[in-house]
Protein backbone atom coordinates (compact mmCIF):
# COMPACT_ATOMS: atom_id res chain seq x y z
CA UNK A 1 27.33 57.49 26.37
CA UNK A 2 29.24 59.04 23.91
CA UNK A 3 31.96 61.59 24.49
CA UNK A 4 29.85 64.33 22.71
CA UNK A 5 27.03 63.57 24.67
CA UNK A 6 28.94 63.77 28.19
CA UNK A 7 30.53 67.29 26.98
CA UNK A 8 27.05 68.68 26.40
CA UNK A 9 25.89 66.77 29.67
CA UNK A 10 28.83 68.78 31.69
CA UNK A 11 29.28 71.98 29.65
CA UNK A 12 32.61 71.41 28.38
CA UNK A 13 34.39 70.79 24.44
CA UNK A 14 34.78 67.01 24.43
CA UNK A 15 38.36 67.53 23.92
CA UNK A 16 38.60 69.47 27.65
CA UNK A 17 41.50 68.07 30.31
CA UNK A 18 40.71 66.47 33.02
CA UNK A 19 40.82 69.61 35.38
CA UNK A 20 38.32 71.43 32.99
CA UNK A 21 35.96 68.51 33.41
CA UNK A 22 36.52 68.03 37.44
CA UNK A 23 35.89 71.99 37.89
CA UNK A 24 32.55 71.48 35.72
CA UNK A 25 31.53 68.43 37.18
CA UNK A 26 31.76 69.71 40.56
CA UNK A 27 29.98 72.88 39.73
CA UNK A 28 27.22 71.25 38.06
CA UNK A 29 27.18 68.36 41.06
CA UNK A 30 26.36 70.65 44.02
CA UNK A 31 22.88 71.59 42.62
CA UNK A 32 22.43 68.10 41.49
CA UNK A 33 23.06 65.69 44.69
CA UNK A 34 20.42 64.39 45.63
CA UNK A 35 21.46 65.27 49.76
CA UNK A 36 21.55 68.95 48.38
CA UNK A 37 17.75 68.77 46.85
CA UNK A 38 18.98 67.50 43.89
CA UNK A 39 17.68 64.36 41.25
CA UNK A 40 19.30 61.37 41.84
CA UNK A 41 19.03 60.49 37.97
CA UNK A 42 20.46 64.13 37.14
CA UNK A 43 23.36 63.55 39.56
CA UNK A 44 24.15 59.52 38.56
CA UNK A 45 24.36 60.97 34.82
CA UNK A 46 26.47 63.94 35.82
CA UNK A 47 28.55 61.58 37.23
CA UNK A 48 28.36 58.74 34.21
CA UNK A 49 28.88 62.11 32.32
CA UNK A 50 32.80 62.99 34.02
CA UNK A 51 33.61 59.38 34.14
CA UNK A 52 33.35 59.34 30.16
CA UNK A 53 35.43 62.03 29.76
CA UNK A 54 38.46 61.35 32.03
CA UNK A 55 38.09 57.78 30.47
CA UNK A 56 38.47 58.73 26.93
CA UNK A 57 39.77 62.60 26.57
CA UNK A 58 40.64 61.87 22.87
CA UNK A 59 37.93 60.37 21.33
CA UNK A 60 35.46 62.65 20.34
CA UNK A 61 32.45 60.51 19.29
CA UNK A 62 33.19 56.88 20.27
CA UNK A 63 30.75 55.16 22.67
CA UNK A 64 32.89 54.55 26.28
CA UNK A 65 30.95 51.91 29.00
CA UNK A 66 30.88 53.33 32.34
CA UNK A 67 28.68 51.10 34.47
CA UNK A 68 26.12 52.76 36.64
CA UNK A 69 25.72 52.18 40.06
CA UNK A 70 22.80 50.36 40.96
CA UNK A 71 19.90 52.41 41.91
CA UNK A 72 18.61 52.83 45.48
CA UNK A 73 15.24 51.43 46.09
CA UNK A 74 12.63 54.29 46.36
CA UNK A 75 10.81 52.75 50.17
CA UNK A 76 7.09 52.60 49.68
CA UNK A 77 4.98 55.12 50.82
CA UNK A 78 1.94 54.14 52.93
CA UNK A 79 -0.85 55.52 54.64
CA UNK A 80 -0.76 53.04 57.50
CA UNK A 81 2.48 54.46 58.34
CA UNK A 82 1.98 57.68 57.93
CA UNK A 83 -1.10 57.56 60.53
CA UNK A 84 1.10 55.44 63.08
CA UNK A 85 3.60 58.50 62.78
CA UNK A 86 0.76 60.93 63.02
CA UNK A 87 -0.62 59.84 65.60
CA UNK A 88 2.78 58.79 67.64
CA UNK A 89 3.27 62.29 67.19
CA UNK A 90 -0.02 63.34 68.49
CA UNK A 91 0.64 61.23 71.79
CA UNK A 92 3.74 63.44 72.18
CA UNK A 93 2.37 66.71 71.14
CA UNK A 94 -0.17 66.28 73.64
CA UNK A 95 1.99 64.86 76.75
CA UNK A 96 4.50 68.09 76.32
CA UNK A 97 1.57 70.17 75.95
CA UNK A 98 -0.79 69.08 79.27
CA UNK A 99 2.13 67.68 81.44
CA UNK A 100 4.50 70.34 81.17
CA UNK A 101 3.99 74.02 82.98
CA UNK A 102 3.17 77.06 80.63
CA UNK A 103 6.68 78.75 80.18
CA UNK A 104 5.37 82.26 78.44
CA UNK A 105 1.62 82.57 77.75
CA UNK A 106 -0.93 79.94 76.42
CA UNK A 107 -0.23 81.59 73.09
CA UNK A 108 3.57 80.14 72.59
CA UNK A 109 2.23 76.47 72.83
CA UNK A 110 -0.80 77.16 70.73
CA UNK A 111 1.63 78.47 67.86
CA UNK A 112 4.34 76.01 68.21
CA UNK A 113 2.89 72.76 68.12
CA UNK A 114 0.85 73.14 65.22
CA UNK A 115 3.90 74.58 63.35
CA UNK A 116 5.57 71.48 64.39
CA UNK A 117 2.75 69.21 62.98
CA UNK A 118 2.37 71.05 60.33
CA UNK A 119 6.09 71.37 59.24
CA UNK A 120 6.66 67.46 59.55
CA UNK A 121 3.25 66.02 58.63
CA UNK A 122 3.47 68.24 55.38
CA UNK A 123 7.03 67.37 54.34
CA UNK A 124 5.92 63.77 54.88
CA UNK A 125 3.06 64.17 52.25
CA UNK A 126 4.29 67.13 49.80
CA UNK A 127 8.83 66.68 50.40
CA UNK A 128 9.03 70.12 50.22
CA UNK A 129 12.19 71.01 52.41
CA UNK A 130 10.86 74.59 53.79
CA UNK A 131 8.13 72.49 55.57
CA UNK A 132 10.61 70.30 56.92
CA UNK A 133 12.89 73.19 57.98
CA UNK A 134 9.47 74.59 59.79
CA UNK A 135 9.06 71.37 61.51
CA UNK A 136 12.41 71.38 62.63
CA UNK A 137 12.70 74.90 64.00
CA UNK A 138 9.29 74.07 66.10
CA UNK A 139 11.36 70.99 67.34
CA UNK A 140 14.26 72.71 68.19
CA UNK A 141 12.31 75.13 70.36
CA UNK A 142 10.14 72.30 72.35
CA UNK A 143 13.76 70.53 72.88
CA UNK A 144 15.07 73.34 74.19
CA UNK A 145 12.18 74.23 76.32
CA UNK A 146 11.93 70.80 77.53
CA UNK A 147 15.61 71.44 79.19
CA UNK A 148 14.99 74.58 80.58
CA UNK A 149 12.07 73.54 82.05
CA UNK A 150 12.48 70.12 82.73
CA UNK A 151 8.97 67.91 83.88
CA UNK A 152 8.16 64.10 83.41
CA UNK A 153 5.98 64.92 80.71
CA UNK A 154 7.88 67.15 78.48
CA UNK A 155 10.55 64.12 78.57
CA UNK A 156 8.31 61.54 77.71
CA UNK A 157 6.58 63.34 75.02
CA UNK A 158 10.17 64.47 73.39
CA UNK A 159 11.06 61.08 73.81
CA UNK A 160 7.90 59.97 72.05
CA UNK A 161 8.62 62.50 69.42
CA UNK A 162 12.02 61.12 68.26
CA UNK A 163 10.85 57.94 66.35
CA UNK A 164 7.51 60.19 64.79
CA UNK A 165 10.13 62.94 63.88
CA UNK A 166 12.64 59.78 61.94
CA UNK A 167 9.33 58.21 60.68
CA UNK A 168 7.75 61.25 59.43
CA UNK A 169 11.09 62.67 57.83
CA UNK A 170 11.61 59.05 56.07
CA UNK A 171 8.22 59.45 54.65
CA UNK A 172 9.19 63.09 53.50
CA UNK A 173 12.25 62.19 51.99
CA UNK A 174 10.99 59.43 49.94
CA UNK A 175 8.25 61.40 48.89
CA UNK A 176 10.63 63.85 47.69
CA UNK A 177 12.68 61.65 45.95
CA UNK A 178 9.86 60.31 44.07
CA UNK A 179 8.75 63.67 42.83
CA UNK A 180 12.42 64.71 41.91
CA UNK A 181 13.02 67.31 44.34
């Protein structure tokens, strides 16, 4: 990568100090890392990008070497896994629902469960982190009234629920990683 082409990468004149390039590669990095919903090529070249500059702040158009770090392997998606999640999460859906006592109305179970499926089981296939955050929410609330109102089978179905939720999320976040989100 040349020095031109890591100015233009980071926004700055190729003859820009060090703290010029630090202030825009931080900037630029916050959208771009991939644990804030960013591309992990976008941020690896941001990064390739400030590491050519500070290396070379004189040379304008000469070629600098900055090794990339090796890539993390994307894990394979799979239906068999997905359905083992699914249905793990099913199995724990259903033992908070029938085992535990209704805390409100019939209504508040009827609403929150399928948010939670449908918040974790569609971040699993589509990565999309507002259906995760949904999932999560409708999680939070069944933990919370699984203490309050404590019963065998609300602990056995959260418990149940903790491997489906990690499973499920794993899924999600490869799946977003493969699609660039």
């Amino acid at each position: 990568m040349t020095v031109d082409e890591a100015a233009r990468i980071l926004g700055v004149e190729p003859g820009a100090g060090a703290d010029e390039v630090q202030r825009a590669y931080r900037l630029r990095a916050r959208s771009s890392h991939p644990d804030g919903g960013g591309a992990d090529e976008r941020f690896i070249e941001l990064v390739a990008a400030r590491d050519a500059l500070l290396a070379a702040p004189q040379r304008a158009s000469s070629p600098v070497e900055v090794p990339l770090p090796p890539r993390r392997p994307i894990a394979r998606w799979s239906w068999p896994l997905f359905w083992t999640w699914t249905a793990l999460l099913a199995l724990a859906i259903f033992l908070c629902a029938y085992l535990a006592p209704l805390p409100f109305t019939i209504a508040e179970p009827i609403v929150r469960f399928p948010l939670l499926a449908a918040g974790l089981l569609g971040y699993a296939l589509t990565g999309r982190r507002g259906l995760l955050i949904l999932g999560l929410v409708a999680l939070g609330a069944t933990a919370a009234l699984g203490l309050v109102f404590t019963t065998i089978g609300i602990l056995i179905g959260l418990l149940l629920m903790v491997p489906a939720v990690f499973g499920l999320v794993t899924l999600g976040q490869g799946t977003a990683r493969r699609r660039g989100r």
